[in-house]
Each structure stands twice: as structure tokens, then as C-alpha cells.
PDB file of N, CA and C in Angstrom:
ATOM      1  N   UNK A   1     -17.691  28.810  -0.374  1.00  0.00           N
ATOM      2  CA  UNK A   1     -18.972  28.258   0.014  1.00  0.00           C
ATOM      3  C   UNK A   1     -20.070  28.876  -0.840  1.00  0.00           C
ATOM      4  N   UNK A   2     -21.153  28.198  -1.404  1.00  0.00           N
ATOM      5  CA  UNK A   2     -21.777  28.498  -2.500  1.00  0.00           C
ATOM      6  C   UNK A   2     -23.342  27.653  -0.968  1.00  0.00           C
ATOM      7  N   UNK A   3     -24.500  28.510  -0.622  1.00  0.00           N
ATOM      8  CA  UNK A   3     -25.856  27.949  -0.292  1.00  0.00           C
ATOM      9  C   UNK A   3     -26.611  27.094  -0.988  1.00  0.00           C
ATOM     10  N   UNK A   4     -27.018  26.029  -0.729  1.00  0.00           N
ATOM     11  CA  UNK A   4     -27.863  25.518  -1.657  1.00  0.00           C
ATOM     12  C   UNK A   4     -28.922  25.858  -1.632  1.00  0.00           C
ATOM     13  N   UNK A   5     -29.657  26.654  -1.035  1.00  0.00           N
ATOM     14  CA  UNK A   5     -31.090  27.257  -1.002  1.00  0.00           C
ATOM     15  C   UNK A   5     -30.954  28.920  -1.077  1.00  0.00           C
ATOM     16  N   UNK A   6     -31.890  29.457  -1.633  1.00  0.00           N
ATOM     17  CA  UNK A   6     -31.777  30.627  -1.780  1.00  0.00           C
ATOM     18  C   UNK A   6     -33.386  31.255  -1.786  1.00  0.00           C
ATOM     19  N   UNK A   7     -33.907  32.572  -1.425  1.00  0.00           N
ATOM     20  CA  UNK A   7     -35.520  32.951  -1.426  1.00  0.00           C
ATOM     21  C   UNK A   7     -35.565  34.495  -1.874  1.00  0.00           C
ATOM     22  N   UNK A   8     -35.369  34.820  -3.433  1.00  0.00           N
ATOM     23  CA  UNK A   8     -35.643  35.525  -3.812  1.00  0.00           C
ATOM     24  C   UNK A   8     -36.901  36.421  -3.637  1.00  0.00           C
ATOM     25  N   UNK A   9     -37.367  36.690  -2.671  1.00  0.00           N
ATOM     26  CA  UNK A   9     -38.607  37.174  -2.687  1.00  0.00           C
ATOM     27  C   UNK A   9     -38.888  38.986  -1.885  1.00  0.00           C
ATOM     28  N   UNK A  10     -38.071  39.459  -2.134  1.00  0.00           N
ATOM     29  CA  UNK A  10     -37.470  41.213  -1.606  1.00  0.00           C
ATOM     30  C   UNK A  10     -38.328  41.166  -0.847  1.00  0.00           C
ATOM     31  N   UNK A  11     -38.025  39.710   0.782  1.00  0.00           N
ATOM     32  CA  UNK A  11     -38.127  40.534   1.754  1.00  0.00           C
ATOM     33  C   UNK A  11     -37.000  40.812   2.453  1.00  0.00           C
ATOM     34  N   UNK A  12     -35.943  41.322   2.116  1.00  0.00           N
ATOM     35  CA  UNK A  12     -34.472  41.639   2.578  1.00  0.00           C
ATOM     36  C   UNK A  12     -33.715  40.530   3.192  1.00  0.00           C
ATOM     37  N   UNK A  13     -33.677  39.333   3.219  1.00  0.00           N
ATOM     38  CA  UNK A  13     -33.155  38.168   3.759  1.00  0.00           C
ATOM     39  C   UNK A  13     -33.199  37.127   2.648  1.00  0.00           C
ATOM     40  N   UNK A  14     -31.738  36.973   2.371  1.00  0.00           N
ATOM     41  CA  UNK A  14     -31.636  35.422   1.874  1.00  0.00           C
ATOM     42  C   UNK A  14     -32.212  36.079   0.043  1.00  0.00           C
ATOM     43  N   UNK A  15     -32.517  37.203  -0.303  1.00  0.00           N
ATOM     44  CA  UNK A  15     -32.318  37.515  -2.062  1.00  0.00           C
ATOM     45  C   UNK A  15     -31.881  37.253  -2.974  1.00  0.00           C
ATOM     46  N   UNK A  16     -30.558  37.240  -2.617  1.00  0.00           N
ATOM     47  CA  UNK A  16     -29.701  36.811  -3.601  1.00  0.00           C
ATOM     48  C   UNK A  16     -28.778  35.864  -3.500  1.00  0.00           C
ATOM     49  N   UNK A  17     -28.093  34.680  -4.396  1.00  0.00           N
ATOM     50  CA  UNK A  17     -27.126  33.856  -4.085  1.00  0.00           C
ATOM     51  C   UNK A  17     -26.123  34.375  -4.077  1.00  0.00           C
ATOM     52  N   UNK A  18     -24.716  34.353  -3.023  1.00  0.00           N
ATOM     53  CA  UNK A  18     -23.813  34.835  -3.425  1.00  0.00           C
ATOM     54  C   UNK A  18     -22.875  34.076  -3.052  1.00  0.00           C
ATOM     55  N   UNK A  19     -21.326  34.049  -3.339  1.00  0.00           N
ATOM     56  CA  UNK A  19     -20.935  33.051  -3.013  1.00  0.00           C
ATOM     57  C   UNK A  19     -19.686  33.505  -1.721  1.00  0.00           C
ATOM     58  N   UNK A  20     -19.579  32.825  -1.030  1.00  0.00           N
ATOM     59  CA  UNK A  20     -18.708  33.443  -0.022  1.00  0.00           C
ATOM     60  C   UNK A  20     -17.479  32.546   0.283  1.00  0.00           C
ATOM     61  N   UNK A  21     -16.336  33.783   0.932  1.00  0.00           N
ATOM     62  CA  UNK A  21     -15.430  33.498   1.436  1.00  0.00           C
ATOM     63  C   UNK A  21     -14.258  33.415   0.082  1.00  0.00           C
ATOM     64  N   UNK A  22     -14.543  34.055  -0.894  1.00  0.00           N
ATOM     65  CA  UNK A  22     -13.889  34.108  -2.436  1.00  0.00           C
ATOM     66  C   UNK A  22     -12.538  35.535  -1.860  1.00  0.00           C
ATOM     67  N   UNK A  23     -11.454  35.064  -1.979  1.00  0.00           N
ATOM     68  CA  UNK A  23     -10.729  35.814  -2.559  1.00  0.00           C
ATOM     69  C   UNK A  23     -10.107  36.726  -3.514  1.00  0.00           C
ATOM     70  N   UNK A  24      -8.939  35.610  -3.822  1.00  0.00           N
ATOM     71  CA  UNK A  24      -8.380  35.831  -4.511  1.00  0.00           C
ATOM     72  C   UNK A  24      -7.973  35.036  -5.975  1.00  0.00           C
ATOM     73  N   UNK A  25      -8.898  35.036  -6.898  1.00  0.00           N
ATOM     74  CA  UNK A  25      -8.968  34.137  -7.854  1.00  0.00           C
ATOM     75  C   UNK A  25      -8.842  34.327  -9.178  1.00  0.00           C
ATOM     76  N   UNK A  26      -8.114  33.706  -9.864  1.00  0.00           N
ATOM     77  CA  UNK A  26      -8.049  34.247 -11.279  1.00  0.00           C
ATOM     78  C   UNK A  26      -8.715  33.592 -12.715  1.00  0.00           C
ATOM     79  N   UNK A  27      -8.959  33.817 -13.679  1.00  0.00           N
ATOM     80  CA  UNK A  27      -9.754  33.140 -14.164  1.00  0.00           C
ATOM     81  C   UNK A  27     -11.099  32.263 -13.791  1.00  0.00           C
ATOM     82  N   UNK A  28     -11.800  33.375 -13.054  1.00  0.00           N
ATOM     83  CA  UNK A  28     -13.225  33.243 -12.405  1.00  0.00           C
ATOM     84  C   UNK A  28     -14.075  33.010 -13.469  1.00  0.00           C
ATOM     85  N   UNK A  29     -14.795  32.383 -13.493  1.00  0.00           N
ATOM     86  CA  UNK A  29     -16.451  31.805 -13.608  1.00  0.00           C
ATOM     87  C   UNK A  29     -17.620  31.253 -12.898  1.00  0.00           C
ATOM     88  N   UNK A  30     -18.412  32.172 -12.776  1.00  0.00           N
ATOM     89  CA  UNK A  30     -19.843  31.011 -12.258  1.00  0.00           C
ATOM     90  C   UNK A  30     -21.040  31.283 -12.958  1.00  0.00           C
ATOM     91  N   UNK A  31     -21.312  30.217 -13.424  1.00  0.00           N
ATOM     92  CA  UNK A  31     -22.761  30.091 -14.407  1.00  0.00           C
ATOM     93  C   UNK A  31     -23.701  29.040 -13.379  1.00  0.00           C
ATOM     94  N   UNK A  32     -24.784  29.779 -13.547  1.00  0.00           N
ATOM     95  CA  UNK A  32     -26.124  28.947 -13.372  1.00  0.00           C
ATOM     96  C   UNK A  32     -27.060  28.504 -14.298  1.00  0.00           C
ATOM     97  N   UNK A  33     -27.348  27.423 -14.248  1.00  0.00           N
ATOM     98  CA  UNK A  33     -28.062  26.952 -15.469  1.00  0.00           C
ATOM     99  C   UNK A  33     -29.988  26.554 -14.704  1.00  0.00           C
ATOM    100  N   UNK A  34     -30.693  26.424 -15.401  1.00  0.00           N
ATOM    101  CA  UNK A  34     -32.145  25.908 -15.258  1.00  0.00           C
ATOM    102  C   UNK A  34     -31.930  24.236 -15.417  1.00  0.00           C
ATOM    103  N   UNK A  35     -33.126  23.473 -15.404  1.00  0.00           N
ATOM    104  CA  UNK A  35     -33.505  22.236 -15.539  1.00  0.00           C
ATOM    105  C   UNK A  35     -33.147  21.915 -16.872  1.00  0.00           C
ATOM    106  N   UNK A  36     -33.466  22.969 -17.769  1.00  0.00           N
ATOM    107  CA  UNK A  36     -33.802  22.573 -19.124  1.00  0.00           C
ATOM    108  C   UNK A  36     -31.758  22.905 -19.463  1.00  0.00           C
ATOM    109  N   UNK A  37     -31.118  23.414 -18.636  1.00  0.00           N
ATOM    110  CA  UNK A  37     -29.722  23.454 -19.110  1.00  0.00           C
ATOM    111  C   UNK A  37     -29.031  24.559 -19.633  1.00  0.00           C
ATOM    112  N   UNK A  38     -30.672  25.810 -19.646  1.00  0.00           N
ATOM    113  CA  UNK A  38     -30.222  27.211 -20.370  1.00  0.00           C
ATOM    114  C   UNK A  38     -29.452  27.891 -19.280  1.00  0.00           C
ATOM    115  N   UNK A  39     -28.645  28.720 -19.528  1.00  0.00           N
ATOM    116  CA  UNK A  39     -27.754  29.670 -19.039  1.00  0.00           C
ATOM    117  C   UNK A  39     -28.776  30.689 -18.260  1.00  0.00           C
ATOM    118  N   UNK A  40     -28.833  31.074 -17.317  1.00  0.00           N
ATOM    119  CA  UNK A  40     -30.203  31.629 -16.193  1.00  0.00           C
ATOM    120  C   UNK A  40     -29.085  32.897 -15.953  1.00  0.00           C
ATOM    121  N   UNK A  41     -27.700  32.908 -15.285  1.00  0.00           N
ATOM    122  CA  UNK A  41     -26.964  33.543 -15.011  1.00  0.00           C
ATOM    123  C   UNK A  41     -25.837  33.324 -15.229  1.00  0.00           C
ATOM    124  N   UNK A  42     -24.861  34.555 -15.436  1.00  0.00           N
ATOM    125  CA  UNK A  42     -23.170  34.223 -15.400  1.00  0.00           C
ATOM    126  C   UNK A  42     -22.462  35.578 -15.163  1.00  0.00           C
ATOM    127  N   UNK A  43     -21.397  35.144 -14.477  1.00  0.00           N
ATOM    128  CA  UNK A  43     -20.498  36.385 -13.955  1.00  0.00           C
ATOM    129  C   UNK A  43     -18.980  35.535 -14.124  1.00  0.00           C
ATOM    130  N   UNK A  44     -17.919  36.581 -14.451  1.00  0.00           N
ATOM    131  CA  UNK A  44     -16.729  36.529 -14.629  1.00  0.00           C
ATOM    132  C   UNK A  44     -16.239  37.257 -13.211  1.00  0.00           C
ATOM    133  N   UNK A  45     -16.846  37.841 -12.935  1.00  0.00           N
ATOM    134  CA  UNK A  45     -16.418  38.971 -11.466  1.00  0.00           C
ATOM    135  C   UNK A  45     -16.856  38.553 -10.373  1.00  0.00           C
ATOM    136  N   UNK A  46     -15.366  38.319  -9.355  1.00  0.00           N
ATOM    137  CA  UNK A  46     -15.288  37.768  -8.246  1.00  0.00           C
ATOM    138  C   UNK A  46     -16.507  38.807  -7.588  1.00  0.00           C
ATOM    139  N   UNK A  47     -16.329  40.255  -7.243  1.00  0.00           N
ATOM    140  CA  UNK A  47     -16.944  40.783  -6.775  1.00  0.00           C
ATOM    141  C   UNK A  47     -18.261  41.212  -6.954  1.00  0.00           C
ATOM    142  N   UNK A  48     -18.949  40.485  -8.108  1.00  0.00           N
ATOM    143  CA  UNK A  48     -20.017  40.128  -8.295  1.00  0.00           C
ATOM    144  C   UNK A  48     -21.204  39.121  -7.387  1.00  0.00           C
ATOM    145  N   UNK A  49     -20.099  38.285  -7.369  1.00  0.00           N
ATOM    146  CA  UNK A  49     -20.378  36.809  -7.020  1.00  0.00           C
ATOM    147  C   UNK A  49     -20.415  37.275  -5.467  1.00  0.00           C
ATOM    148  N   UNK A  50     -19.366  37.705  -4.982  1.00  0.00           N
ATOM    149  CA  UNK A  50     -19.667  37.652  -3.725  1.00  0.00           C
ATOM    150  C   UNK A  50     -20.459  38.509  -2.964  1.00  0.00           C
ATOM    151  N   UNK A  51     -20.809  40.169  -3.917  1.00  0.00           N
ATOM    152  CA  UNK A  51     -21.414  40.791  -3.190  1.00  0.00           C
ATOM    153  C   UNK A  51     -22.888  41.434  -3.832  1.00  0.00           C
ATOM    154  N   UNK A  52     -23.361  41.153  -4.736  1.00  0.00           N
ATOM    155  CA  UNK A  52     -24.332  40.927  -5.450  1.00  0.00           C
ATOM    156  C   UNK A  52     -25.209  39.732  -5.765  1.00  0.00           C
ATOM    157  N   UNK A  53     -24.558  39.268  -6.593  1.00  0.00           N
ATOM    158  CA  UNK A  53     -24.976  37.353  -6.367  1.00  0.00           C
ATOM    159  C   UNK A  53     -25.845  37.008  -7.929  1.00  0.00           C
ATOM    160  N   UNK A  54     -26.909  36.232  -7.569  1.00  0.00           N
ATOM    161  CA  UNK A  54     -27.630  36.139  -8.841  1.00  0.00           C
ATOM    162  C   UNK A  54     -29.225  36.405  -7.687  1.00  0.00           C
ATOM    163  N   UNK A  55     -29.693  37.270  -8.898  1.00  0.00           N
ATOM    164  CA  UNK A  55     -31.130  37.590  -8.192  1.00  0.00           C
ATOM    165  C   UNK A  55     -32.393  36.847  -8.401  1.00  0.00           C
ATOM    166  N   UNK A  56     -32.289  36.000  -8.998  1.00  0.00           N
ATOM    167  CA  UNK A  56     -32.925  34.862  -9.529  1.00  0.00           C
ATOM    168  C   UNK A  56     -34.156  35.287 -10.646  1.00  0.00           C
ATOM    169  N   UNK A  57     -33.124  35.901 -11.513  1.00  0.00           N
ATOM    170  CA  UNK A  57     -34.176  36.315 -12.347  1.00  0.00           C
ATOM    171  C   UNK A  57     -33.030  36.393 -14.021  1.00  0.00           C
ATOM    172  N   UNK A  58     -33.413  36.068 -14.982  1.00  0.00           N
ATOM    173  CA  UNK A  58     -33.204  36.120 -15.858  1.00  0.00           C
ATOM    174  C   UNK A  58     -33.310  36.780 -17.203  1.00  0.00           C
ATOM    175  N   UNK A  59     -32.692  37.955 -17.534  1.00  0.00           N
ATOM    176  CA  UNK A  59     -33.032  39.074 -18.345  1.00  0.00           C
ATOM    177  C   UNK A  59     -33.606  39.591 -18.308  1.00  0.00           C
ATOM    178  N   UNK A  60     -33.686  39.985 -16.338  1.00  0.00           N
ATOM    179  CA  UNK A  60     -34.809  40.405 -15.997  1.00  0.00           C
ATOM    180  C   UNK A  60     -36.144  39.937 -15.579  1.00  0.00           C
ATOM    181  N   UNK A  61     -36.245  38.937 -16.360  1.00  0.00           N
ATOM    182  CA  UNK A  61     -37.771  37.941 -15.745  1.00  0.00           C
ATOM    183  C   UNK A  61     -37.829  37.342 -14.639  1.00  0.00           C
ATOM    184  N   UNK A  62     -38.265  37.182 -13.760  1.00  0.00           N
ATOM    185  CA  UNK A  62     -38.298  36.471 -12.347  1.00  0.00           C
ATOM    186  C   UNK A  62     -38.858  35.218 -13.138  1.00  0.00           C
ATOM    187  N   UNK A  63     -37.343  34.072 -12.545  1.00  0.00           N
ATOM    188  CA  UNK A  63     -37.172  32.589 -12.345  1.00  0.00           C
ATOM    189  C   UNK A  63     -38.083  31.687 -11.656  1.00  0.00           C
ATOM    190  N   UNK A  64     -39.129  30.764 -12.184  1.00  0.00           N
ATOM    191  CA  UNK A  64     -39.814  29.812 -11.224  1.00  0.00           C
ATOM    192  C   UNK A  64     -39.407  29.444 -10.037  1.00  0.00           C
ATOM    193  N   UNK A  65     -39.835  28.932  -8.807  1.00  0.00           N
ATOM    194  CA  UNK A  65     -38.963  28.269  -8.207  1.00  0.00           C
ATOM    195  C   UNK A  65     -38.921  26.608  -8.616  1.00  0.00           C
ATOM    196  N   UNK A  66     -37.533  26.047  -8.003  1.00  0.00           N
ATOM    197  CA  UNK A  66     -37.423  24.775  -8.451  1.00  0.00           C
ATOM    198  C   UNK A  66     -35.763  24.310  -8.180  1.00  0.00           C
ATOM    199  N   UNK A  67     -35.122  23.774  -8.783  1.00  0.00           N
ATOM    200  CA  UNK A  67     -34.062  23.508  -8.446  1.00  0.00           C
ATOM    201  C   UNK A  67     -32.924  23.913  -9.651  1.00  0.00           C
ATOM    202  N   UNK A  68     -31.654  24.230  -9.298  1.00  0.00           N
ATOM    203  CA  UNK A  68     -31.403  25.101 -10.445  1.00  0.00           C
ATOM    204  C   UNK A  68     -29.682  24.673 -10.214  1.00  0.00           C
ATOM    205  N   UNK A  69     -28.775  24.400 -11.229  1.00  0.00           N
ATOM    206  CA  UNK A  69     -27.549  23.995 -11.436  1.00  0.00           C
ATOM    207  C   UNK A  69     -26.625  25.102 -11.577  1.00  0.00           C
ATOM    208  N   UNK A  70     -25.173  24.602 -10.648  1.00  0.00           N
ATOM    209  CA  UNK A  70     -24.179  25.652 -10.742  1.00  0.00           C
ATOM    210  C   UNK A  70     -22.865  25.497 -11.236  1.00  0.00           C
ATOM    211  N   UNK A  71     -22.284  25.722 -11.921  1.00  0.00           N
ATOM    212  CA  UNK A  71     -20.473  25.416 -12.297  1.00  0.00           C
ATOM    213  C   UNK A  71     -19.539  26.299 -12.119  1.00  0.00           C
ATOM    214  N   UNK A  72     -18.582  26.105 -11.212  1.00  0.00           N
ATOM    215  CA  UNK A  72     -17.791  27.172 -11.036  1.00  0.00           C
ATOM    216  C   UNK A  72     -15.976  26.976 -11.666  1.00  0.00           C
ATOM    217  N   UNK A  73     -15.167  28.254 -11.747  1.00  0.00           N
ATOM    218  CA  UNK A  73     -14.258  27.603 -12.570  1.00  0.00           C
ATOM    219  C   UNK A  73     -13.554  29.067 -12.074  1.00  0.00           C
ATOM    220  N   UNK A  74     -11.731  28.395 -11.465  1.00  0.00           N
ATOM    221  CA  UNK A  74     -11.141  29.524 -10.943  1.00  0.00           C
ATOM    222  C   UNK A  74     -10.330  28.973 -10.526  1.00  0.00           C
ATOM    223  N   UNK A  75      -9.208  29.980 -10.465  1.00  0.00           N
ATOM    224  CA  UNK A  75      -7.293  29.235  -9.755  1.00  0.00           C
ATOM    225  C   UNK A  75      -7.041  29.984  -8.547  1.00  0.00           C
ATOM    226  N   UNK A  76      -7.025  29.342  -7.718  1.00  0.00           N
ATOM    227  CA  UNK A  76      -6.687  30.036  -6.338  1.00  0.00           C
ATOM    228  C   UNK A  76      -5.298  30.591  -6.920  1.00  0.00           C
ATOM    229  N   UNK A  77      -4.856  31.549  -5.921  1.00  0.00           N
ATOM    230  CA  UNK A  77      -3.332  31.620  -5.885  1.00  0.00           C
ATOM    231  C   UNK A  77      -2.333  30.770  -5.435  1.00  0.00           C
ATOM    232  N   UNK A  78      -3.154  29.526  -4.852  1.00  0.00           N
ATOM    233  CA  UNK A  78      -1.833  28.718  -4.415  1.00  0.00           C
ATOM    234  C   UNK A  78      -1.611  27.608  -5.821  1.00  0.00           C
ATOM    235  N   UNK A  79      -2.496  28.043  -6.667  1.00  0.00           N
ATOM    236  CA  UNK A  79      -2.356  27.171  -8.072  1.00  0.00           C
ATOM    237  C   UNK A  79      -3.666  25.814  -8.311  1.00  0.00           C
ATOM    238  N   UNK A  80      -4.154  26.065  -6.858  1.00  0.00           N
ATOM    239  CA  UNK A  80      -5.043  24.533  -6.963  1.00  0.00           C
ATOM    240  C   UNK A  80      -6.325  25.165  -7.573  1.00  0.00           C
ATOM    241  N   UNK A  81      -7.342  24.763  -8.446  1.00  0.00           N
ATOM    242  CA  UNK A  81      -8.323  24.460  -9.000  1.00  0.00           C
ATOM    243  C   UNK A  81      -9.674  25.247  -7.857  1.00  0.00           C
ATOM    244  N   UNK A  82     -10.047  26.332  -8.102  1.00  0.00           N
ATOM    245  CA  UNK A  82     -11.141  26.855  -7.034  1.00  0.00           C
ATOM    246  C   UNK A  82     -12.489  25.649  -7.215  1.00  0.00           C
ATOM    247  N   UNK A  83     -13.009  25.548  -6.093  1.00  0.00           N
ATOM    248  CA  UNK A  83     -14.464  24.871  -5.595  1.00  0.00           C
ATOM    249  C   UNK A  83     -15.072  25.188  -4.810  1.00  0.00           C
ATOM    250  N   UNK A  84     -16.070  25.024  -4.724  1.00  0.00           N
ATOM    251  CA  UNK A  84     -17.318  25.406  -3.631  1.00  0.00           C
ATOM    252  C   UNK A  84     -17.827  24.046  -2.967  1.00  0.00           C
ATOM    253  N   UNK A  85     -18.255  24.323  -1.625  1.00  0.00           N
ATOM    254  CA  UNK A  85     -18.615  23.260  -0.887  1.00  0.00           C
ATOM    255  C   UNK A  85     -18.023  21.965  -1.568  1.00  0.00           C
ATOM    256  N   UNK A  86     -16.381  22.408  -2.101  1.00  0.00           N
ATOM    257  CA  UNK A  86     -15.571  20.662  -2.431  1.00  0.00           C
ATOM    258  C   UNK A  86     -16.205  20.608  -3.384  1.00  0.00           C
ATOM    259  N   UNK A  87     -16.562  21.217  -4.135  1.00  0.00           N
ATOM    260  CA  UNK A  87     -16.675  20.833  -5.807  1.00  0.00           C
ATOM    261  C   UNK A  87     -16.857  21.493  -7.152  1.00  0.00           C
ATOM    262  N   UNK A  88     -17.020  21.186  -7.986  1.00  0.00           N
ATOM    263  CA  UNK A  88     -16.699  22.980  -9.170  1.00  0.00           C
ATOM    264  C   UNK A  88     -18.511  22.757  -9.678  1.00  0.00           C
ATOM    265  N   UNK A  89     -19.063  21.540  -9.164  1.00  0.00           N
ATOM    266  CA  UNK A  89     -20.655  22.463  -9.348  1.00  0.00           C
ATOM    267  C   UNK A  89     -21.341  21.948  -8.697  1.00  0.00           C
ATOM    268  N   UNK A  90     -22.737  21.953  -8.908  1.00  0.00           N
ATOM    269  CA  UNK A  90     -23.701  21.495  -7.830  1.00  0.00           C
ATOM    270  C   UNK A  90     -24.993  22.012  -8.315  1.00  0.00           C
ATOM    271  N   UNK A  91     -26.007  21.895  -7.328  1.00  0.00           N
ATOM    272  CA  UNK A  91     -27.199  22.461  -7.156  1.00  0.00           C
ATOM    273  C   UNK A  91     -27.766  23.273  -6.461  1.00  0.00           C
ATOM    274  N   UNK A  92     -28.883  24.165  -7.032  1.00  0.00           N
ATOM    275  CA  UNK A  92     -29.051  24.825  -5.574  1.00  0.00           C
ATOM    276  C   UNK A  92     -30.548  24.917  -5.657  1.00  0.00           C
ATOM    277  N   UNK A  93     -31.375  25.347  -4.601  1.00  0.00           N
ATOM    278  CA  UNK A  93     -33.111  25.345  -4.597  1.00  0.00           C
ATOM    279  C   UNK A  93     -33.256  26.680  -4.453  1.00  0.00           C
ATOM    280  N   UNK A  94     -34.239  27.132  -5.842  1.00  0.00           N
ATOM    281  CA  UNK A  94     -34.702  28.893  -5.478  1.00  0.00           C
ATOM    282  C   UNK A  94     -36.592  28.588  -5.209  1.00  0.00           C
ATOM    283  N   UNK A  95     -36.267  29.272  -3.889  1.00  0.00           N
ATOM    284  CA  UNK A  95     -37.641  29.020  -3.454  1.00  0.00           C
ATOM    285  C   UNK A  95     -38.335  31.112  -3.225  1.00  0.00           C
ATOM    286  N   UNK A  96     -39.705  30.324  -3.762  1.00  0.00           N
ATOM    287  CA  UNK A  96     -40.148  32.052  -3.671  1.00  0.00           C
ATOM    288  C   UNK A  96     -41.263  31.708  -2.680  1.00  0.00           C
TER     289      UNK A  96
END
């Protein structure tokens, strides 16, 4: 399960995206992209993803809010194709 809304704004609730309920997966990826299609974030590490997240900020710079694209890419162990909310991408809203 990947949120589609997220509120970066350090008041301790709802900071960071992270993605939940991730196991056990091999050949992990999740990239977030902007409007314009640039690479905003990316992690190879499950335990990234799930317990860190993306902070909505980009090399450090804090991210506009707006609406912002996700692709994910990973093999469960039972061999099937990992997805989030049923699909390998989507959207999500970072609101400040």
C-alpha cells in the first residue's frame, strides 16, 4: 500500500511517504517523479521505503506542493510482479 496524499510539513504526522506492508522483495525500486517527469526521489531499499519514506524534498530542497508520480518495481517471493494499491505506479498529492 503506497498513500496518495502525503503533508510534509514537520508537524510529526503524515511527513513522510512510506510505503507499507512491504516484505519481502527482491529487486526493489521506487522512484518518484515531478510533473515535469524529473526524478524528485529513488530508493532501491525496501527498508527505506517502508520506514523512512521520501521527505518531499529533493537534494535537499523542499518540493512545491502539487501532485507528484510514482513507479514501483519488485518480485515478491511467490514470483508474482510487486504493486501497490494493484498497480506498479500511480500518483500521489504532497500537500504543505
Amino acid at each position: 500500500f503506497i498513500p496518495n496524499l502525503f503533508t510534509p510539513n514537520d508537524d510529526g504526522k503524515n511527513d513522510e511517504l512510506r510505503v507499507y506492508g512491504l516484505a519481502s522483495v527482491s529487486n526493489f525500486s521506487l522512484t518518484i517523479f515531478n510533473r515535469e517527469g524529473a526524478q524528485v526521489f529513488k530508493t532501491t531499499d525496501v527498508t527505506e521505503a517502508t520506514q523512512r519514506g521520501w521527505d518531499g524534498k529533493r537534494n535537499g530542497t523542499v518540493q512545491p506542493p502539487g501532485v507528484y508520480f510514482w513507479k514501483v518495481k519488485g518480485q515478491l517471493s511467490s514470483g508474482k510482479s510487486l504493486v501497490l494499491n494493484g498497480k506498479s505506479s500511480g500518483s500521489i498529492v504532497l500537500v504543505r
